[in-house]
C-alpha atoms as a PDB file:
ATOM      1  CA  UNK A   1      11.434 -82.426  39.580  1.00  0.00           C
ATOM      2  CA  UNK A   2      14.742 -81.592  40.623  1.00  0.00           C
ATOM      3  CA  UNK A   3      17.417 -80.199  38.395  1.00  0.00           C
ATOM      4  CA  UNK A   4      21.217 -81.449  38.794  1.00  0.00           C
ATOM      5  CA  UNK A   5      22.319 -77.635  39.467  1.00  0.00           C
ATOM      6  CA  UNK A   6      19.923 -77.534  42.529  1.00  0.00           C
ATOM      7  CA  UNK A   7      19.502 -78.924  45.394  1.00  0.00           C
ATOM      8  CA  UNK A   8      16.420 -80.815  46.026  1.00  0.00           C
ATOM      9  CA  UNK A   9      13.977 -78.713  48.379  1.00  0.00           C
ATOM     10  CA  UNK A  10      12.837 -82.018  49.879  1.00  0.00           C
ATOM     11  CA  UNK A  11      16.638 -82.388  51.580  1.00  0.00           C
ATOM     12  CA  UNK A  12      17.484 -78.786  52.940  1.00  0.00           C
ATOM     13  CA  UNK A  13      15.599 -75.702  52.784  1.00  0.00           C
ATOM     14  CA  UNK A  14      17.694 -72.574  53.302  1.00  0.00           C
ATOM     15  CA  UNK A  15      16.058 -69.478  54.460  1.00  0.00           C
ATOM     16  CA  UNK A  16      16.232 -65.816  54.050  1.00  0.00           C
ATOM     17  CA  UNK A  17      19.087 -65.429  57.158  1.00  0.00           C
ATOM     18  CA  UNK A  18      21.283 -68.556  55.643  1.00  0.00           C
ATOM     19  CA  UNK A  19      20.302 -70.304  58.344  1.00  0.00           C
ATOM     20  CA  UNK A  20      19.690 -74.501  56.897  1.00  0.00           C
ATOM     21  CA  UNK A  21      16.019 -75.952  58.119  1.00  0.00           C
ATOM     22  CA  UNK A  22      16.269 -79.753  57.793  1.00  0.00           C
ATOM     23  CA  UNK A  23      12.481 -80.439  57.238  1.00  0.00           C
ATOM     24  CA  UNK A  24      11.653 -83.003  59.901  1.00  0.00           C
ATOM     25  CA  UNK A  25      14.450 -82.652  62.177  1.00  0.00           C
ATOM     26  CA  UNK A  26      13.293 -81.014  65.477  1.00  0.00           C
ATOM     27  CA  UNK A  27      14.432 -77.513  65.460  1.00  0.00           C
ATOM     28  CA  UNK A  28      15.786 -77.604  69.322  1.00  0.00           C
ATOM     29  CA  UNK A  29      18.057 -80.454  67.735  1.00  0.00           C
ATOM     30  CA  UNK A  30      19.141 -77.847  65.089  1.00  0.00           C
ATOM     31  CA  UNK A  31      19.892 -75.251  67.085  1.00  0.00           C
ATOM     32  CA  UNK A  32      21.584 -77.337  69.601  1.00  0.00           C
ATOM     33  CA  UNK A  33      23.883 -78.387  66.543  1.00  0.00           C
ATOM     34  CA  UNK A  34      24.542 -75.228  65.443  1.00  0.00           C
ATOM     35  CA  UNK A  35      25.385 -73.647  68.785  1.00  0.00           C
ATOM     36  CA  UNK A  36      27.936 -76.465  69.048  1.00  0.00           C
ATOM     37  CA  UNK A  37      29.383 -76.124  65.628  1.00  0.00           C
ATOM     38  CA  UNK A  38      29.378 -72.570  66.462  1.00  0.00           C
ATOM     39  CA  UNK A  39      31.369 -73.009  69.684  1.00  0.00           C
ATOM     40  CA  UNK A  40      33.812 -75.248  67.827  1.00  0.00           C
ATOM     41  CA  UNK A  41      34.933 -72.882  64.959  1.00  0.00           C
ATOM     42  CA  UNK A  42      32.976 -74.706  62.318  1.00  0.00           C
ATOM     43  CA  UNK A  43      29.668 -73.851  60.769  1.00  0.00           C
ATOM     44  CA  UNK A  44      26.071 -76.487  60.002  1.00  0.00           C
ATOM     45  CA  UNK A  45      26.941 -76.308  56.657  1.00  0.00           C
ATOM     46  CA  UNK A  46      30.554 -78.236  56.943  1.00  0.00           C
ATOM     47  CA  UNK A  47      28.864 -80.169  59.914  1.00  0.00           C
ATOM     48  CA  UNK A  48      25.796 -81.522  57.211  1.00  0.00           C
ATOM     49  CA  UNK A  49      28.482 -81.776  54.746  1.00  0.00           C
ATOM     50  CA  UNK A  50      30.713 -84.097  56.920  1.00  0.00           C
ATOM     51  CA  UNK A  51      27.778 -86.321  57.313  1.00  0.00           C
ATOM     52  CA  UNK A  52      26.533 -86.769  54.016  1.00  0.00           C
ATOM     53  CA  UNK A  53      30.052 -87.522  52.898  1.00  0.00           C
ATOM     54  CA  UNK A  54      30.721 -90.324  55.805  1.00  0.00           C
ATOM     55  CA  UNK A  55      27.062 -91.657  54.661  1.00  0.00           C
ATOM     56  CA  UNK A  56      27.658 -91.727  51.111  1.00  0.00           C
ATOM     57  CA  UNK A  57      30.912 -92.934  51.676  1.00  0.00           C
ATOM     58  CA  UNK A  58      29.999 -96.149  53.778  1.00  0.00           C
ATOM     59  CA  UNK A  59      31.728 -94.932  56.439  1.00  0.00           C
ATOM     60  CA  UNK A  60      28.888 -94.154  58.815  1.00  0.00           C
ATOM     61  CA  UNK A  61      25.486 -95.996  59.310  1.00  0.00           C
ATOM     62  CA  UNK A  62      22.752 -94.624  60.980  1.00  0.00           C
ATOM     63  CA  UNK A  63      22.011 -96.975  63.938  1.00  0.00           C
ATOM     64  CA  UNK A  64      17.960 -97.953  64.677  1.00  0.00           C
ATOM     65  CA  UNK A  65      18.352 -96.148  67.923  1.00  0.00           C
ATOM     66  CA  UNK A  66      19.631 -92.734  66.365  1.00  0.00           C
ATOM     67  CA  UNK A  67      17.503 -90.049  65.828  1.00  0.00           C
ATOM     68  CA  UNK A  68      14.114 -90.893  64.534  1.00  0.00           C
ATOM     69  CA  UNK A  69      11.610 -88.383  64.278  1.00  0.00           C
END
């Protein structure tokens, strides 16, 4: 059961460093994201965030040949 003041553990995990663990996502895909958000000013956190937004938005779909793990 998740409460509305926290976010469920099933989505994002965030561990002891701050570093976000997307369960299921590979973690060389992670790291390559967040050496690129890293490189570009910007943080995972603000990257994630931009997603979720564009996806709850309608603005983005996920395409069948996107990342599937």
């Amino acid at each position: 059961m998740t409460r509305p003041d926290r976010p469920s553990r099933a989505l994002v995990r965030m561990a002891v460093t701050g570093i976000y663990l997307v369960r299921g996502i590979p973690l060389e895909v992670q790291r390559a994201a967040r050496v690129r958000a890293t490189t570009e000013g910007t943080t995972l956190r603000r990257v994630l965030g931009r997603a979720l937004r564009d996806y709850a938005a309608g603005t983005w779909t996920p395409r069948p040949d996107d990342l599937h793990v």
